[in-house]
C-alpha atoms as a PDB file:
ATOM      1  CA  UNK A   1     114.850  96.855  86.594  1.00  0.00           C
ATOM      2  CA  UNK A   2     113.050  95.692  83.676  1.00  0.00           C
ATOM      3  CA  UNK A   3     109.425  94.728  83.791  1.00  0.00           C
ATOM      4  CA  UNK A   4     107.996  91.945  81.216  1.00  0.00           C
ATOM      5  CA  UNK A   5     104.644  92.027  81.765  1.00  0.00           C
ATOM      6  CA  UNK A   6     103.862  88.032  80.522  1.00  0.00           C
ATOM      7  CA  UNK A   7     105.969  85.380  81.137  1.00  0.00           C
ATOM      8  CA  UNK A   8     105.970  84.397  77.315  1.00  0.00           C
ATOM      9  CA  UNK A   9     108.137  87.784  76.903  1.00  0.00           C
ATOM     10  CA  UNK A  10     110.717  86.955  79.393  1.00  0.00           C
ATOM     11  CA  UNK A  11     114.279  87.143  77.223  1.00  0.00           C
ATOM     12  CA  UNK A  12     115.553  83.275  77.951  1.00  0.00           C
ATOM     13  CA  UNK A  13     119.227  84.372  77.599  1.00  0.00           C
ATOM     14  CA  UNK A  14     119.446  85.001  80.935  1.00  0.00           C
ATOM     15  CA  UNK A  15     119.123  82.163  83.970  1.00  0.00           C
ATOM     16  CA  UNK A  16     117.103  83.870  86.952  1.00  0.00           C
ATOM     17  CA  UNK A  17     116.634  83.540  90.754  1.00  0.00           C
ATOM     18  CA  UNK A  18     113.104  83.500  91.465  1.00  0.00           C
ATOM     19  CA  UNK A  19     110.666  84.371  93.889  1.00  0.00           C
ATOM     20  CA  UNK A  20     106.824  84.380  93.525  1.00  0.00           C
ATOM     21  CA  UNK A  21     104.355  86.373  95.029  1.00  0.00           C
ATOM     22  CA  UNK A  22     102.098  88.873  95.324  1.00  0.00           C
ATOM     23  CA  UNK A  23     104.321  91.143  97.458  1.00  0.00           C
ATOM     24  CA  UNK A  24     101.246  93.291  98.227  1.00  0.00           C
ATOM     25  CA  UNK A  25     102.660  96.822  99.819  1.00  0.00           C
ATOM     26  CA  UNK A  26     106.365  95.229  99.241  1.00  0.00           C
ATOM     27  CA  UNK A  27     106.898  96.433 102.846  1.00  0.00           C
ATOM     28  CA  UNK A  28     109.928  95.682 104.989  1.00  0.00           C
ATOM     29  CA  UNK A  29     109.193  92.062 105.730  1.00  0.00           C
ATOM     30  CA  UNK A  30     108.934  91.280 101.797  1.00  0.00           C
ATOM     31  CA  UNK A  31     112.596  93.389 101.588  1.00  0.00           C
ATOM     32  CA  UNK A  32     114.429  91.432 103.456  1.00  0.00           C
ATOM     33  CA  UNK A  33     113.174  88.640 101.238  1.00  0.00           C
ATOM     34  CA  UNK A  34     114.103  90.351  98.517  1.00  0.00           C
ATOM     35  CA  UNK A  35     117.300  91.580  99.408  1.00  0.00           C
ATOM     36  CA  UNK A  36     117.875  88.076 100.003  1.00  0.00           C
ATOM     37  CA  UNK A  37     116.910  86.859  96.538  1.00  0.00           C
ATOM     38  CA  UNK A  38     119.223  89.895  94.795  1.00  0.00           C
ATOM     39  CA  UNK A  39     122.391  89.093  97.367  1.00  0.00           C
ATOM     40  CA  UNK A  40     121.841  85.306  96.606  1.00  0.00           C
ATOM     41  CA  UNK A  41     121.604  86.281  92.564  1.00  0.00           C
ATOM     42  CA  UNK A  42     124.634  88.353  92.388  1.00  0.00           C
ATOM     43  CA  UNK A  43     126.820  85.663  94.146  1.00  0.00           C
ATOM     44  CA  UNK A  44     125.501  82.676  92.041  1.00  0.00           C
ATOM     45  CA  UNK A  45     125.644  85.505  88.845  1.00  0.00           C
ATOM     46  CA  UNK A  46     122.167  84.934  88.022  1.00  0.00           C
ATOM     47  CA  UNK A  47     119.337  87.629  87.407  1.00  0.00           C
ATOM     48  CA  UNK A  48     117.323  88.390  90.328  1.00  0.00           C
ATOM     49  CA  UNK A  49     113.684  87.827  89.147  1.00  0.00           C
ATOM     50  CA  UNK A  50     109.906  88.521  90.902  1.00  0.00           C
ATOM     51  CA  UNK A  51     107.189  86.567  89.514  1.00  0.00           C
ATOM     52  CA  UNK A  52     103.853  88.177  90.312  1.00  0.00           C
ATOM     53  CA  UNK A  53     100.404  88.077  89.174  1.00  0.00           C
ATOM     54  CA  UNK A  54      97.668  90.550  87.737  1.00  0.00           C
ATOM     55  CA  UNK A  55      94.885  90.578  88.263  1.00  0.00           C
ATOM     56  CA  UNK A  56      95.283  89.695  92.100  1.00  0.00           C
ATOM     57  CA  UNK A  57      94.422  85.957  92.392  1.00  0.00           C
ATOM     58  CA  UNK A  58      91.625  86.526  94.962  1.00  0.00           C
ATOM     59  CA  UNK A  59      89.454  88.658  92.230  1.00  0.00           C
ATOM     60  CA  UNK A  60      89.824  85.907  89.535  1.00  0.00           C
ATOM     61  CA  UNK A  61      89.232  82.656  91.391  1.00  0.00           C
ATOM     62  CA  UNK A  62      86.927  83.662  94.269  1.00  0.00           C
ATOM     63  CA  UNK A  63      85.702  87.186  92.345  1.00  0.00           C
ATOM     64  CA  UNK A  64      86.330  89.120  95.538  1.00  0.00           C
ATOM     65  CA  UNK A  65      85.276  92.209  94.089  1.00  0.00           C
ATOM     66  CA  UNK A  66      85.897  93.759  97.836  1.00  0.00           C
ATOM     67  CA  UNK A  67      89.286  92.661  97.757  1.00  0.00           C
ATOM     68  CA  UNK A  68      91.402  95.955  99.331  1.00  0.00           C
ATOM     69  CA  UNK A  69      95.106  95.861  98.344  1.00  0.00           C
ATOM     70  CA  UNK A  70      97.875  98.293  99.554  1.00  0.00           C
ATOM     71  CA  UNK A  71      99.858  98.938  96.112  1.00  0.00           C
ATOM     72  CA  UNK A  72      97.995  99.673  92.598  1.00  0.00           C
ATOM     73  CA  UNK A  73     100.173  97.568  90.077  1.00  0.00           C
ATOM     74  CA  UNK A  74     101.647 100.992  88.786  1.00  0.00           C
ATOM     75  CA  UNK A  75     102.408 101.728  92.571  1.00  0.00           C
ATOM     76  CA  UNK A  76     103.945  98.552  92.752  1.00  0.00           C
ATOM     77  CA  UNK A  77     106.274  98.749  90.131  1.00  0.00           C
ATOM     78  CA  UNK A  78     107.592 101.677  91.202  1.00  0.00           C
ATOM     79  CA  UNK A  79     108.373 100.655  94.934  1.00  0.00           C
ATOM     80  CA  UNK A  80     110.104  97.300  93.000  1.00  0.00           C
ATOM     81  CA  UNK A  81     112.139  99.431  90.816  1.00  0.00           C
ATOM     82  CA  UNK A  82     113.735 101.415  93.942  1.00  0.00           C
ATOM     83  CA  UNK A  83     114.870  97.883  95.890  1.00  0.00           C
ATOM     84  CA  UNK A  84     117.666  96.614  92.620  1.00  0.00           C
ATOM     85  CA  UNK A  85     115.950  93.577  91.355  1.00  0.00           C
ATOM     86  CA  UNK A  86     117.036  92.924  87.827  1.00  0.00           C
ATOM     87  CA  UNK A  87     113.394  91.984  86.616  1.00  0.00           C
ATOM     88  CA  UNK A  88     109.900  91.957  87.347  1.00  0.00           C
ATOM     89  CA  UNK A  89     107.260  89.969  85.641  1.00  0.00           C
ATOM     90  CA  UNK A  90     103.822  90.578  85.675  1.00  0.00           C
ATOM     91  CA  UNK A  91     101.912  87.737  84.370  1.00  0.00           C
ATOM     92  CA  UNK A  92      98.271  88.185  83.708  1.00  0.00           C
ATOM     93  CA  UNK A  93      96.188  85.273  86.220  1.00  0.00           C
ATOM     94  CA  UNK A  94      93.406  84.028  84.524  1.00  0.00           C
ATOM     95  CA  UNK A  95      91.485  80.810  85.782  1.00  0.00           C
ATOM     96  CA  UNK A  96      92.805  78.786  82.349  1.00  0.00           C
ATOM     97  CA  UNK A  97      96.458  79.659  84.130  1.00  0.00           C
ATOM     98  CA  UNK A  98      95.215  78.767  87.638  1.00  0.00           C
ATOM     99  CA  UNK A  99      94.593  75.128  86.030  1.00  0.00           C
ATOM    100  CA  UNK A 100      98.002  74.386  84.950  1.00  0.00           C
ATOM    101  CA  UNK A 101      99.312  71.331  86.871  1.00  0.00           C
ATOM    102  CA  UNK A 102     101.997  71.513  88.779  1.00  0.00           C
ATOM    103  CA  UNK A 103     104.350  69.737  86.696  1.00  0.00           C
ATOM    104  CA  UNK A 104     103.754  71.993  83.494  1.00  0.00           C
ATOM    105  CA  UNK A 105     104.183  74.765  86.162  1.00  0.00           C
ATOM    106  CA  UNK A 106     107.823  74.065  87.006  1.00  0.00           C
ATOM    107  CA  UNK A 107     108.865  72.420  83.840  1.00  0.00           C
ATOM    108  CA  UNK A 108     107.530  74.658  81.207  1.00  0.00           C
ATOM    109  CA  UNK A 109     107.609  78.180  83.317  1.00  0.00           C
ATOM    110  CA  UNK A 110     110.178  78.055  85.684  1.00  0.00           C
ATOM    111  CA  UNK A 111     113.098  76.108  84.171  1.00  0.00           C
ATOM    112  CA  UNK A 112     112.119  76.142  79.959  1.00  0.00           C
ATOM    113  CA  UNK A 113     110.782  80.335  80.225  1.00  0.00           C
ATOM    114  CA  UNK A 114     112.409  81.506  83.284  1.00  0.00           C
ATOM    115  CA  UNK A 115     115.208  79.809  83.302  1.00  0.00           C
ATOM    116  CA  UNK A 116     115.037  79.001  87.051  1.00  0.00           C
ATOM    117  CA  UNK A 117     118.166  77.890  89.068  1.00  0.00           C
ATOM    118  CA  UNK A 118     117.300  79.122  92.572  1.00  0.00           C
ATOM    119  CA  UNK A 119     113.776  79.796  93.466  1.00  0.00           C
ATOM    120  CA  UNK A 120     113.748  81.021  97.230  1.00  0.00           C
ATOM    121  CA  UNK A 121     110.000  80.411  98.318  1.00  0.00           C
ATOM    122  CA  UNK A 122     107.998  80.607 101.742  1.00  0.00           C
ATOM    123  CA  UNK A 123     107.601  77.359 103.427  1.00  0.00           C
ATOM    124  CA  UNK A 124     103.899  77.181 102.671  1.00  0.00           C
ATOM    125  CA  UNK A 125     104.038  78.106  99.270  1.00  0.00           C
ATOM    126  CA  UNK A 126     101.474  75.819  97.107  1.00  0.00           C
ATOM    127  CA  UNK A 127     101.389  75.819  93.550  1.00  0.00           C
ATOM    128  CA  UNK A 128      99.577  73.881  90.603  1.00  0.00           C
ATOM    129  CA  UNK A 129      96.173  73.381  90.179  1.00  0.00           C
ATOM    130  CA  UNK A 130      94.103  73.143  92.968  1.00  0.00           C
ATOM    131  CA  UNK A 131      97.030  74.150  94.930  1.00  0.00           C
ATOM    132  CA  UNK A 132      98.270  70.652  95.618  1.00  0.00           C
ATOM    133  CA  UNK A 133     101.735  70.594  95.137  1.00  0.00           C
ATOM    134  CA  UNK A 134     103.744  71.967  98.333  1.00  0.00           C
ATOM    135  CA  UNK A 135     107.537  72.683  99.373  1.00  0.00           C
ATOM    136  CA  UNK A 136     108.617  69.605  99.275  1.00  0.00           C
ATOM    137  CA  UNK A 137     107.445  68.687  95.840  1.00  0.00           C
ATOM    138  CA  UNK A 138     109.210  71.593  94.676  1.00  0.00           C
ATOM    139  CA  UNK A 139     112.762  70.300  96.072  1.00  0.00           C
ATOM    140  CA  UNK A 140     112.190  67.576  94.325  1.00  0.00           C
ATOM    141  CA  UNK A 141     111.521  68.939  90.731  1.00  0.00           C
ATOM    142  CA  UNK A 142     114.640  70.933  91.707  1.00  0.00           C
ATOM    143  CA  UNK A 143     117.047  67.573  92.153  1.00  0.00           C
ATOM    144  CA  UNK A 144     115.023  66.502  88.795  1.00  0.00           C
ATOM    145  CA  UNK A 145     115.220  69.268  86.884  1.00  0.00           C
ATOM    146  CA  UNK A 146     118.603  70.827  88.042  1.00  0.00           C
ATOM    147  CA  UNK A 147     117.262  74.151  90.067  1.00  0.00           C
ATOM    148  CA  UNK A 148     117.899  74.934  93.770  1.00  0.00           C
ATOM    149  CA  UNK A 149     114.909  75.899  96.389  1.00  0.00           C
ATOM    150  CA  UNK A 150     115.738  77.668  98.976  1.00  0.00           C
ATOM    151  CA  UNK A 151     113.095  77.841 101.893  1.00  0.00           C
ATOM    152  CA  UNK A 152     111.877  80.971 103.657  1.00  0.00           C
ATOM    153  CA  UNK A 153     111.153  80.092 107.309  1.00  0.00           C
ATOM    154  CA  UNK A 154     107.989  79.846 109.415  1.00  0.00           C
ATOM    155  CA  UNK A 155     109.338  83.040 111.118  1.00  0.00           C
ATOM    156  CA  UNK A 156     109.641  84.975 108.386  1.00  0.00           C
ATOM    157  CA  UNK A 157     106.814  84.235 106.572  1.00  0.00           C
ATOM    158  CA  UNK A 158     104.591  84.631 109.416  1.00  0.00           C
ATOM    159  CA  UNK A 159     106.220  88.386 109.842  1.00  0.00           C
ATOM    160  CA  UNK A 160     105.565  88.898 106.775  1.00  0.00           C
ATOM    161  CA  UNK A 161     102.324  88.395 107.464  1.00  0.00           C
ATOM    162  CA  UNK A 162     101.860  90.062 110.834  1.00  0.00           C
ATOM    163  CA  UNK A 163     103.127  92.800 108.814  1.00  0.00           C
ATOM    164  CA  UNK A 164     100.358  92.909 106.409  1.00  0.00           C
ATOM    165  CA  UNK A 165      97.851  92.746 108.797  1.00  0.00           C
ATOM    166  CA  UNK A 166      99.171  95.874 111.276  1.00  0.00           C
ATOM    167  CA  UNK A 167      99.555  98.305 107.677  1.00  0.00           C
ATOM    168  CA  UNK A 168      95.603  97.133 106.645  1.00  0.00           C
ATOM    169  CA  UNK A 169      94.220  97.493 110.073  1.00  0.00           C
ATOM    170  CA  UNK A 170      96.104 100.685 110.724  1.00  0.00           C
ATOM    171  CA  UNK A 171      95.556 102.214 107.655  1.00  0.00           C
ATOM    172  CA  UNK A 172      91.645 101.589 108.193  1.00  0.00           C
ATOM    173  CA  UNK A 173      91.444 103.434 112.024  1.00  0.00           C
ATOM    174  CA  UNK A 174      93.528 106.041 110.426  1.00  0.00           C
ATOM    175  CA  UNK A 175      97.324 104.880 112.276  1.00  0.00           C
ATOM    176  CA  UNK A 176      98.929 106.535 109.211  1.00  0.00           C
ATOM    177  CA  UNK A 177     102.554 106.771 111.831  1.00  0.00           C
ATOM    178  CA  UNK A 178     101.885 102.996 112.096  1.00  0.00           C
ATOM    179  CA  UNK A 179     101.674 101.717 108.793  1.00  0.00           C
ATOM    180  CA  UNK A 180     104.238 103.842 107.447  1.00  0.00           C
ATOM    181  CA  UNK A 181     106.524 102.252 109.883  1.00  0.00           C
ATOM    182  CA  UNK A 182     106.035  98.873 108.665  1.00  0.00           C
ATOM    183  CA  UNK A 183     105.721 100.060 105.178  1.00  0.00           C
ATOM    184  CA  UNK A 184     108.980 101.875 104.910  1.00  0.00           C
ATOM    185  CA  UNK A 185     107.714 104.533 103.116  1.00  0.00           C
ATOM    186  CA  UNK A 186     104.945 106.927 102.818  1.00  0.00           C
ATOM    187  CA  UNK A 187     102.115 104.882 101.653  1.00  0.00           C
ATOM    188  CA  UNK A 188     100.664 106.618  98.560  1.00  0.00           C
ATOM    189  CA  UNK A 189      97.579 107.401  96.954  1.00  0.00           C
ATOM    190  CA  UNK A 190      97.527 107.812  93.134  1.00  0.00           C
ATOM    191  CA  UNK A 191      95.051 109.067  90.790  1.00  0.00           C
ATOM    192  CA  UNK A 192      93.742 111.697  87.960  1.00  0.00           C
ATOM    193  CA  UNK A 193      92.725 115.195  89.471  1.00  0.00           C
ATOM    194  CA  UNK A 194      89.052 115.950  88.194  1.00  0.00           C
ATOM    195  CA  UNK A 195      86.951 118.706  88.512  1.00  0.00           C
ATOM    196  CA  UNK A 196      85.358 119.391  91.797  1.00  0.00           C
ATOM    197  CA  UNK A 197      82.561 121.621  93.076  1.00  0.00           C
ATOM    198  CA  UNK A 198      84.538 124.127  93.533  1.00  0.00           C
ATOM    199  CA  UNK A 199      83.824 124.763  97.453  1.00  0.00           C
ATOM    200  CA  UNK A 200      87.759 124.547  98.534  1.00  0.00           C
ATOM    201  CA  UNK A 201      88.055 127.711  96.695  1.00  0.00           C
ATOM    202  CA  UNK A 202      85.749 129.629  97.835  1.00  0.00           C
ATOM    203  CA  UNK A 203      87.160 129.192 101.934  1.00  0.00           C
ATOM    204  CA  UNK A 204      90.071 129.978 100.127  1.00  0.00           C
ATOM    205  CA  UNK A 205      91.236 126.196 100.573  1.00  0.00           C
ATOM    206  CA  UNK A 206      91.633 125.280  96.794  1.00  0.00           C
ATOM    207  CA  UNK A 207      91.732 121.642  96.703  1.00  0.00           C
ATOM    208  CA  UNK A 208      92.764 119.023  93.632  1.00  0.00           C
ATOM    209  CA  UNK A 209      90.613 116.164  93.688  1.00  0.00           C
ATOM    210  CA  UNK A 210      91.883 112.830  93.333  1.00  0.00           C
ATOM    211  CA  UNK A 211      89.965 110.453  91.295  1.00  0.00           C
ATOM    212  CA  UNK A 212      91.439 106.735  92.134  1.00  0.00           C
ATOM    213  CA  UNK A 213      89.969 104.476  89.301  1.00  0.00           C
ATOM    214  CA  UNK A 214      91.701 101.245  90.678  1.00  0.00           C
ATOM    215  CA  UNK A 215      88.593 100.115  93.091  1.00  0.00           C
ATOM    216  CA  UNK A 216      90.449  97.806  94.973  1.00  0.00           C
ATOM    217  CA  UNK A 217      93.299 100.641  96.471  1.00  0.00           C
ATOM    218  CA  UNK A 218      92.284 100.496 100.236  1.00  0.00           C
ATOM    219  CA  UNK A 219      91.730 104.135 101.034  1.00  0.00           C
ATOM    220  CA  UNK A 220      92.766 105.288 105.035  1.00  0.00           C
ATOM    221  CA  UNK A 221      90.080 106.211 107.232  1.00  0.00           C
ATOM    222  CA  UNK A 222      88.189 109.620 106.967  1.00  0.00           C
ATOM    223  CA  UNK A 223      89.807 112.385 108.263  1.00  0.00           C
ATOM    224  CA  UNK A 224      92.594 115.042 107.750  1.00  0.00           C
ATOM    225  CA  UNK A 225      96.243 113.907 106.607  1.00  0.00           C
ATOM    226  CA  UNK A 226      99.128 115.874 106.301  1.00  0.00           C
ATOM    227  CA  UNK A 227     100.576 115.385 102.848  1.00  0.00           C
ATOM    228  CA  UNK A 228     103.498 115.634  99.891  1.00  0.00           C
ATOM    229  CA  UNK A 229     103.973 115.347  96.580  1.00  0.00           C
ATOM    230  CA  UNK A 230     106.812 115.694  93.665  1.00  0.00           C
ATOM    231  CA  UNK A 231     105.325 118.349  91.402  1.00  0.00           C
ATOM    232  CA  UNK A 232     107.937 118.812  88.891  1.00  0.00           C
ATOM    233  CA  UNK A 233     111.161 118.851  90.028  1.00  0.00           C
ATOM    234  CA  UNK A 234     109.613 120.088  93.892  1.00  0.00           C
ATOM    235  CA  UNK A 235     108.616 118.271  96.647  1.00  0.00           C
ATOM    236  CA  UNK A 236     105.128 120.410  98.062  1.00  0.00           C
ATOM    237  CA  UNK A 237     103.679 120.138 100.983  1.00  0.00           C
ATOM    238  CA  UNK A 238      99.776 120.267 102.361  1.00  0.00           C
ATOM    239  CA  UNK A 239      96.403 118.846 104.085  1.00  0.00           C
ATOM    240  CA  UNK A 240      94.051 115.805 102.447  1.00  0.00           C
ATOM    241  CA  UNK A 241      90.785 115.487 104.075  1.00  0.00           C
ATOM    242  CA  UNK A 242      89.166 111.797 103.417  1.00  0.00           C
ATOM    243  CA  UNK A 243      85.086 111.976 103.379  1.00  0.00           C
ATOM    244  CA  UNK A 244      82.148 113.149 102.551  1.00  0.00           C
ATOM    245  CA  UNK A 245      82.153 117.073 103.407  1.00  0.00           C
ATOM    246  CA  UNK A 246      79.439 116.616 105.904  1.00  0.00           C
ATOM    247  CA  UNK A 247      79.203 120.558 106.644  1.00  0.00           C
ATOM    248  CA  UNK A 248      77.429 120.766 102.840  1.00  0.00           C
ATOM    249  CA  UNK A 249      75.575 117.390 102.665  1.00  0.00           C
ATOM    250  CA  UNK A 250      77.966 115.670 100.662  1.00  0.00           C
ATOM    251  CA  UNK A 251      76.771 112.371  99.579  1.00  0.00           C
ATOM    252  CA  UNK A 252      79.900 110.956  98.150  1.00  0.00           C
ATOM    253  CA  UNK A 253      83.018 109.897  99.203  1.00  0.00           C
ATOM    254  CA  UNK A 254      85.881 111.973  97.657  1.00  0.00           C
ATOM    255  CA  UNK A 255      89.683 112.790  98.354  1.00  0.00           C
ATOM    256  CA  UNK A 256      90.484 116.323  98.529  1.00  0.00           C
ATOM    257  CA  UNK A 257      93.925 117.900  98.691  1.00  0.00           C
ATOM    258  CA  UNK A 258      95.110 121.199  99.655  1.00  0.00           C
ATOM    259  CA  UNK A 259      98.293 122.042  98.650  1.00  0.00           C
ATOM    260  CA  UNK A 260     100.075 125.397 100.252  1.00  0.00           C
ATOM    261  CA  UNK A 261     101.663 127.885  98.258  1.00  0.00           C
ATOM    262  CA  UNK A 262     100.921 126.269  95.196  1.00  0.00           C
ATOM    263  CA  UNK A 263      98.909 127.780  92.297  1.00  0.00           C
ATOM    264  CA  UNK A 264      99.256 125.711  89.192  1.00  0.00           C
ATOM    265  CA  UNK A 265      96.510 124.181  87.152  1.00  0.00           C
ATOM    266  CA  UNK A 266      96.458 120.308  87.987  1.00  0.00           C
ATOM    267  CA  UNK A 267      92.950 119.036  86.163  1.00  0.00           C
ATOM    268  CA  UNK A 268      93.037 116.000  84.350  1.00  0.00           C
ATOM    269  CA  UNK A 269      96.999 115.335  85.980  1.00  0.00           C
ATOM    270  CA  UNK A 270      97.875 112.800  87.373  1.00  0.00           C
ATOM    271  CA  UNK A 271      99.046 112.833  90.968  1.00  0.00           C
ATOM    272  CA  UNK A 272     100.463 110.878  94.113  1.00  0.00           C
ATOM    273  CA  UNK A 273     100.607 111.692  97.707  1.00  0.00           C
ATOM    274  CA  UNK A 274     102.819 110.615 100.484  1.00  0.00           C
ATOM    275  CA  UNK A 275     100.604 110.444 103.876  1.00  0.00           C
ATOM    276  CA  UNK A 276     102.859 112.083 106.809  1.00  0.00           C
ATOM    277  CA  UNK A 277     100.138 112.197 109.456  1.00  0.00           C
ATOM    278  CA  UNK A 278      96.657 112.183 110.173  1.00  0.00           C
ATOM    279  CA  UNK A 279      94.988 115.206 111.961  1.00  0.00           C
ATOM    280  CA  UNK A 280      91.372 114.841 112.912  1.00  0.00           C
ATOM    281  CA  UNK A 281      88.712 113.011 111.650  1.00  0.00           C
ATOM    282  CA  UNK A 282      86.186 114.585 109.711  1.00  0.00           C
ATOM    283  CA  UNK A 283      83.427 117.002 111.532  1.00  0.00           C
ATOM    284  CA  UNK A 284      80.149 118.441 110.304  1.00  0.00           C
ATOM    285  CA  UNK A 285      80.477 122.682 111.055  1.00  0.00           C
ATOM    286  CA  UNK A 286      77.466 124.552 111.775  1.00  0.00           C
ATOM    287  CA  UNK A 287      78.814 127.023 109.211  1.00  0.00           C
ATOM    288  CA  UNK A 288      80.893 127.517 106.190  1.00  0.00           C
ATOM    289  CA  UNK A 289      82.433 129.948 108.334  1.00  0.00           C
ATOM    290  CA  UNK A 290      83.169 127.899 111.138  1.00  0.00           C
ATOM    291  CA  UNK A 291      84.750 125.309 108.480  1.00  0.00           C
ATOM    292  CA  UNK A 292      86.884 128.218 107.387  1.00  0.00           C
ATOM    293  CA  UNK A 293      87.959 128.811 110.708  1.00  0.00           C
ATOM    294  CA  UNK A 294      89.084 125.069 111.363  1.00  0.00           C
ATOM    295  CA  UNK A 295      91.100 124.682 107.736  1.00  0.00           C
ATOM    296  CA  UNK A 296      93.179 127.627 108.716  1.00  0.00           C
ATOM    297  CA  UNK A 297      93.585 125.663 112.138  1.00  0.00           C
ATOM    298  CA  UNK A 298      94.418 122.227 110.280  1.00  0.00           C
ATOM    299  CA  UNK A 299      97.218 124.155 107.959  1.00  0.00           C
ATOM    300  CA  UNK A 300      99.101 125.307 111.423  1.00  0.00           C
ATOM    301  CA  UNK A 301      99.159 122.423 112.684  1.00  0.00           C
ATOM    302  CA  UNK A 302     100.154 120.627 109.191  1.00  0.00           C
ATOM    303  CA  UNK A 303     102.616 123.217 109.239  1.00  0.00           C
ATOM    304  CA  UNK A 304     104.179 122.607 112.470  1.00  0.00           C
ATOM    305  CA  UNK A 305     104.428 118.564 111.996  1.00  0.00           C
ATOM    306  CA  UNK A 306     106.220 119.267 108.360  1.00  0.00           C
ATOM    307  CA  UNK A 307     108.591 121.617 110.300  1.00  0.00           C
ATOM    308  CA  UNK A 308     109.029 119.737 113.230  1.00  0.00           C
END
């Protein structure tokens, strides 16, 4: 896959079919779109395309600084780059791009830079400024302008959406099992390891902690996960716990990870984690020791869901 990341770099040479979208947590409702849009490429020998947008709408035109989102963009890119599409394009949204009419839209973007001969698009899809221009004015640019639209169903959009919806609300009252289900994958967590306070290692729990700098990653519940990671050229197992480490007055939210049997320096690395599982949420101890005593607990039972 090769990723252009503005439409104005997009090599010409090649005609595309297109789909555009934000294909936030590209989970298995958006792959059977796009398995759709690379099956439909290959037969008409065209390059399967994705047009997507960052920043996410939402934070330019309604500055939704709240906005929670499933995939960072580097996240993203990398779930894309597994599925065989034959380019991604990132364009950057600003609200001077969110103006363009619909007409300049189609005719300059998707048939003069994109090339455009099939564009397979959701039934509800609005585009131009203000959003005016709809499905049907997009069939007929097509007959115009000598590009094919192929419409994605009520049904499918709408599980696509459904779909969205169950990973956000699971992910949020900790259903890890859930939205990895409609996911398809692990969903991730990405980030620098910084410098902590140093507590993990003196239970004997040494922990990296993950520093997220993308504010708008929605982070699971608080609790205890079971996670992985590909350290090198090994996959490693261990626990995360999501919170504030109530048993010493912690007063900010941070993401801890234990890794077991694992010794190397990881400070200023970055790092992803696959959630397997979630364990517990997270408890205020009456002691250090008594927190001891339950992170021993947590790795046996991490330990017997990785085995299992």
């Amino acid at each position: 896959m090769v990723t252009v990341q503005s439409i104005s770099k997009y090599d010409k040479a090649h005609p595309t079919a297109i789909t555009i979208g934000t294909f936030d947590g590209v989970h298995i409702g958006h792959r059977r779109i796009l398995e759709r849009l690379i099956n439909s490429a290959k037969a008409q020998e065209l390059r399967s395309t994705v047009l997507t947008f960052f920043p996410h709408p939402r934070m330019v035109l309604q500055k939704d600084a709240d906005i929670q989102l499933l995939n960072t963009l580097d996240e993203k890119i990398q779930i894309l780059e597994k599925i065989g599409l034959d380019y991604l394009i990132i364009h950057p949204f600003t609200k001077t791009f969110s103006r363009l009419s619909a007409t300049a839209f189609v005719r300059d973007i998707l048939v003069n830079d994109l090339r455009a001969k099939k564009v397979i698009i959701g039934y509800d899809h609005r585009f131009g400024r203000n959003r005016t221009a709809n499905i049907n004015d997009l069939i007929a640019f097509g007959n115009a302008l000598d590009f094919e639209v192929e419409e994605i169903s009520a049904q499918e959009i709408d599980e696509v959406s459904v779909s969205s919806t169950k990973i956000r609300k699971a992910l949020t009252s900790g259903d890890i099992k859930t939205a990895n289900s409609f996911l398809g994958y692990e969903y991730m967590l990405t980030g620098i390891v910084k410098k902590g306070k140093g507590l993990g290692r003196e239970l004997d729990f040494p922990t990296a902690n993950l520093h997220i700098p993308e504010t708008y990653k929605l982070i699971p519940k608080n609790g205890v996960y079971v996670v992985k990671s590909i350290l090198g050229e090994e996959t490693i197992y261990g626990m995360m716990n999501i919170g504030f480490n109530p048993t010493v007055d912690g007063t900010s939210k941070t993401i801890e990870i234990h890794f077991f049997d694992f010794e190397e320096d990881l400070y200023e690395k970055r790092l992803q984690v696959e959630i397997l599982d979630r364990i517990r949420d997270e408890h205020k101890f009456k002691s250090l020791a008594d927190l001891k005593k339950q992170l021993a607990e947590d790795k046996k039972t991490s330990l017997d869901i990785i085995n299992t």
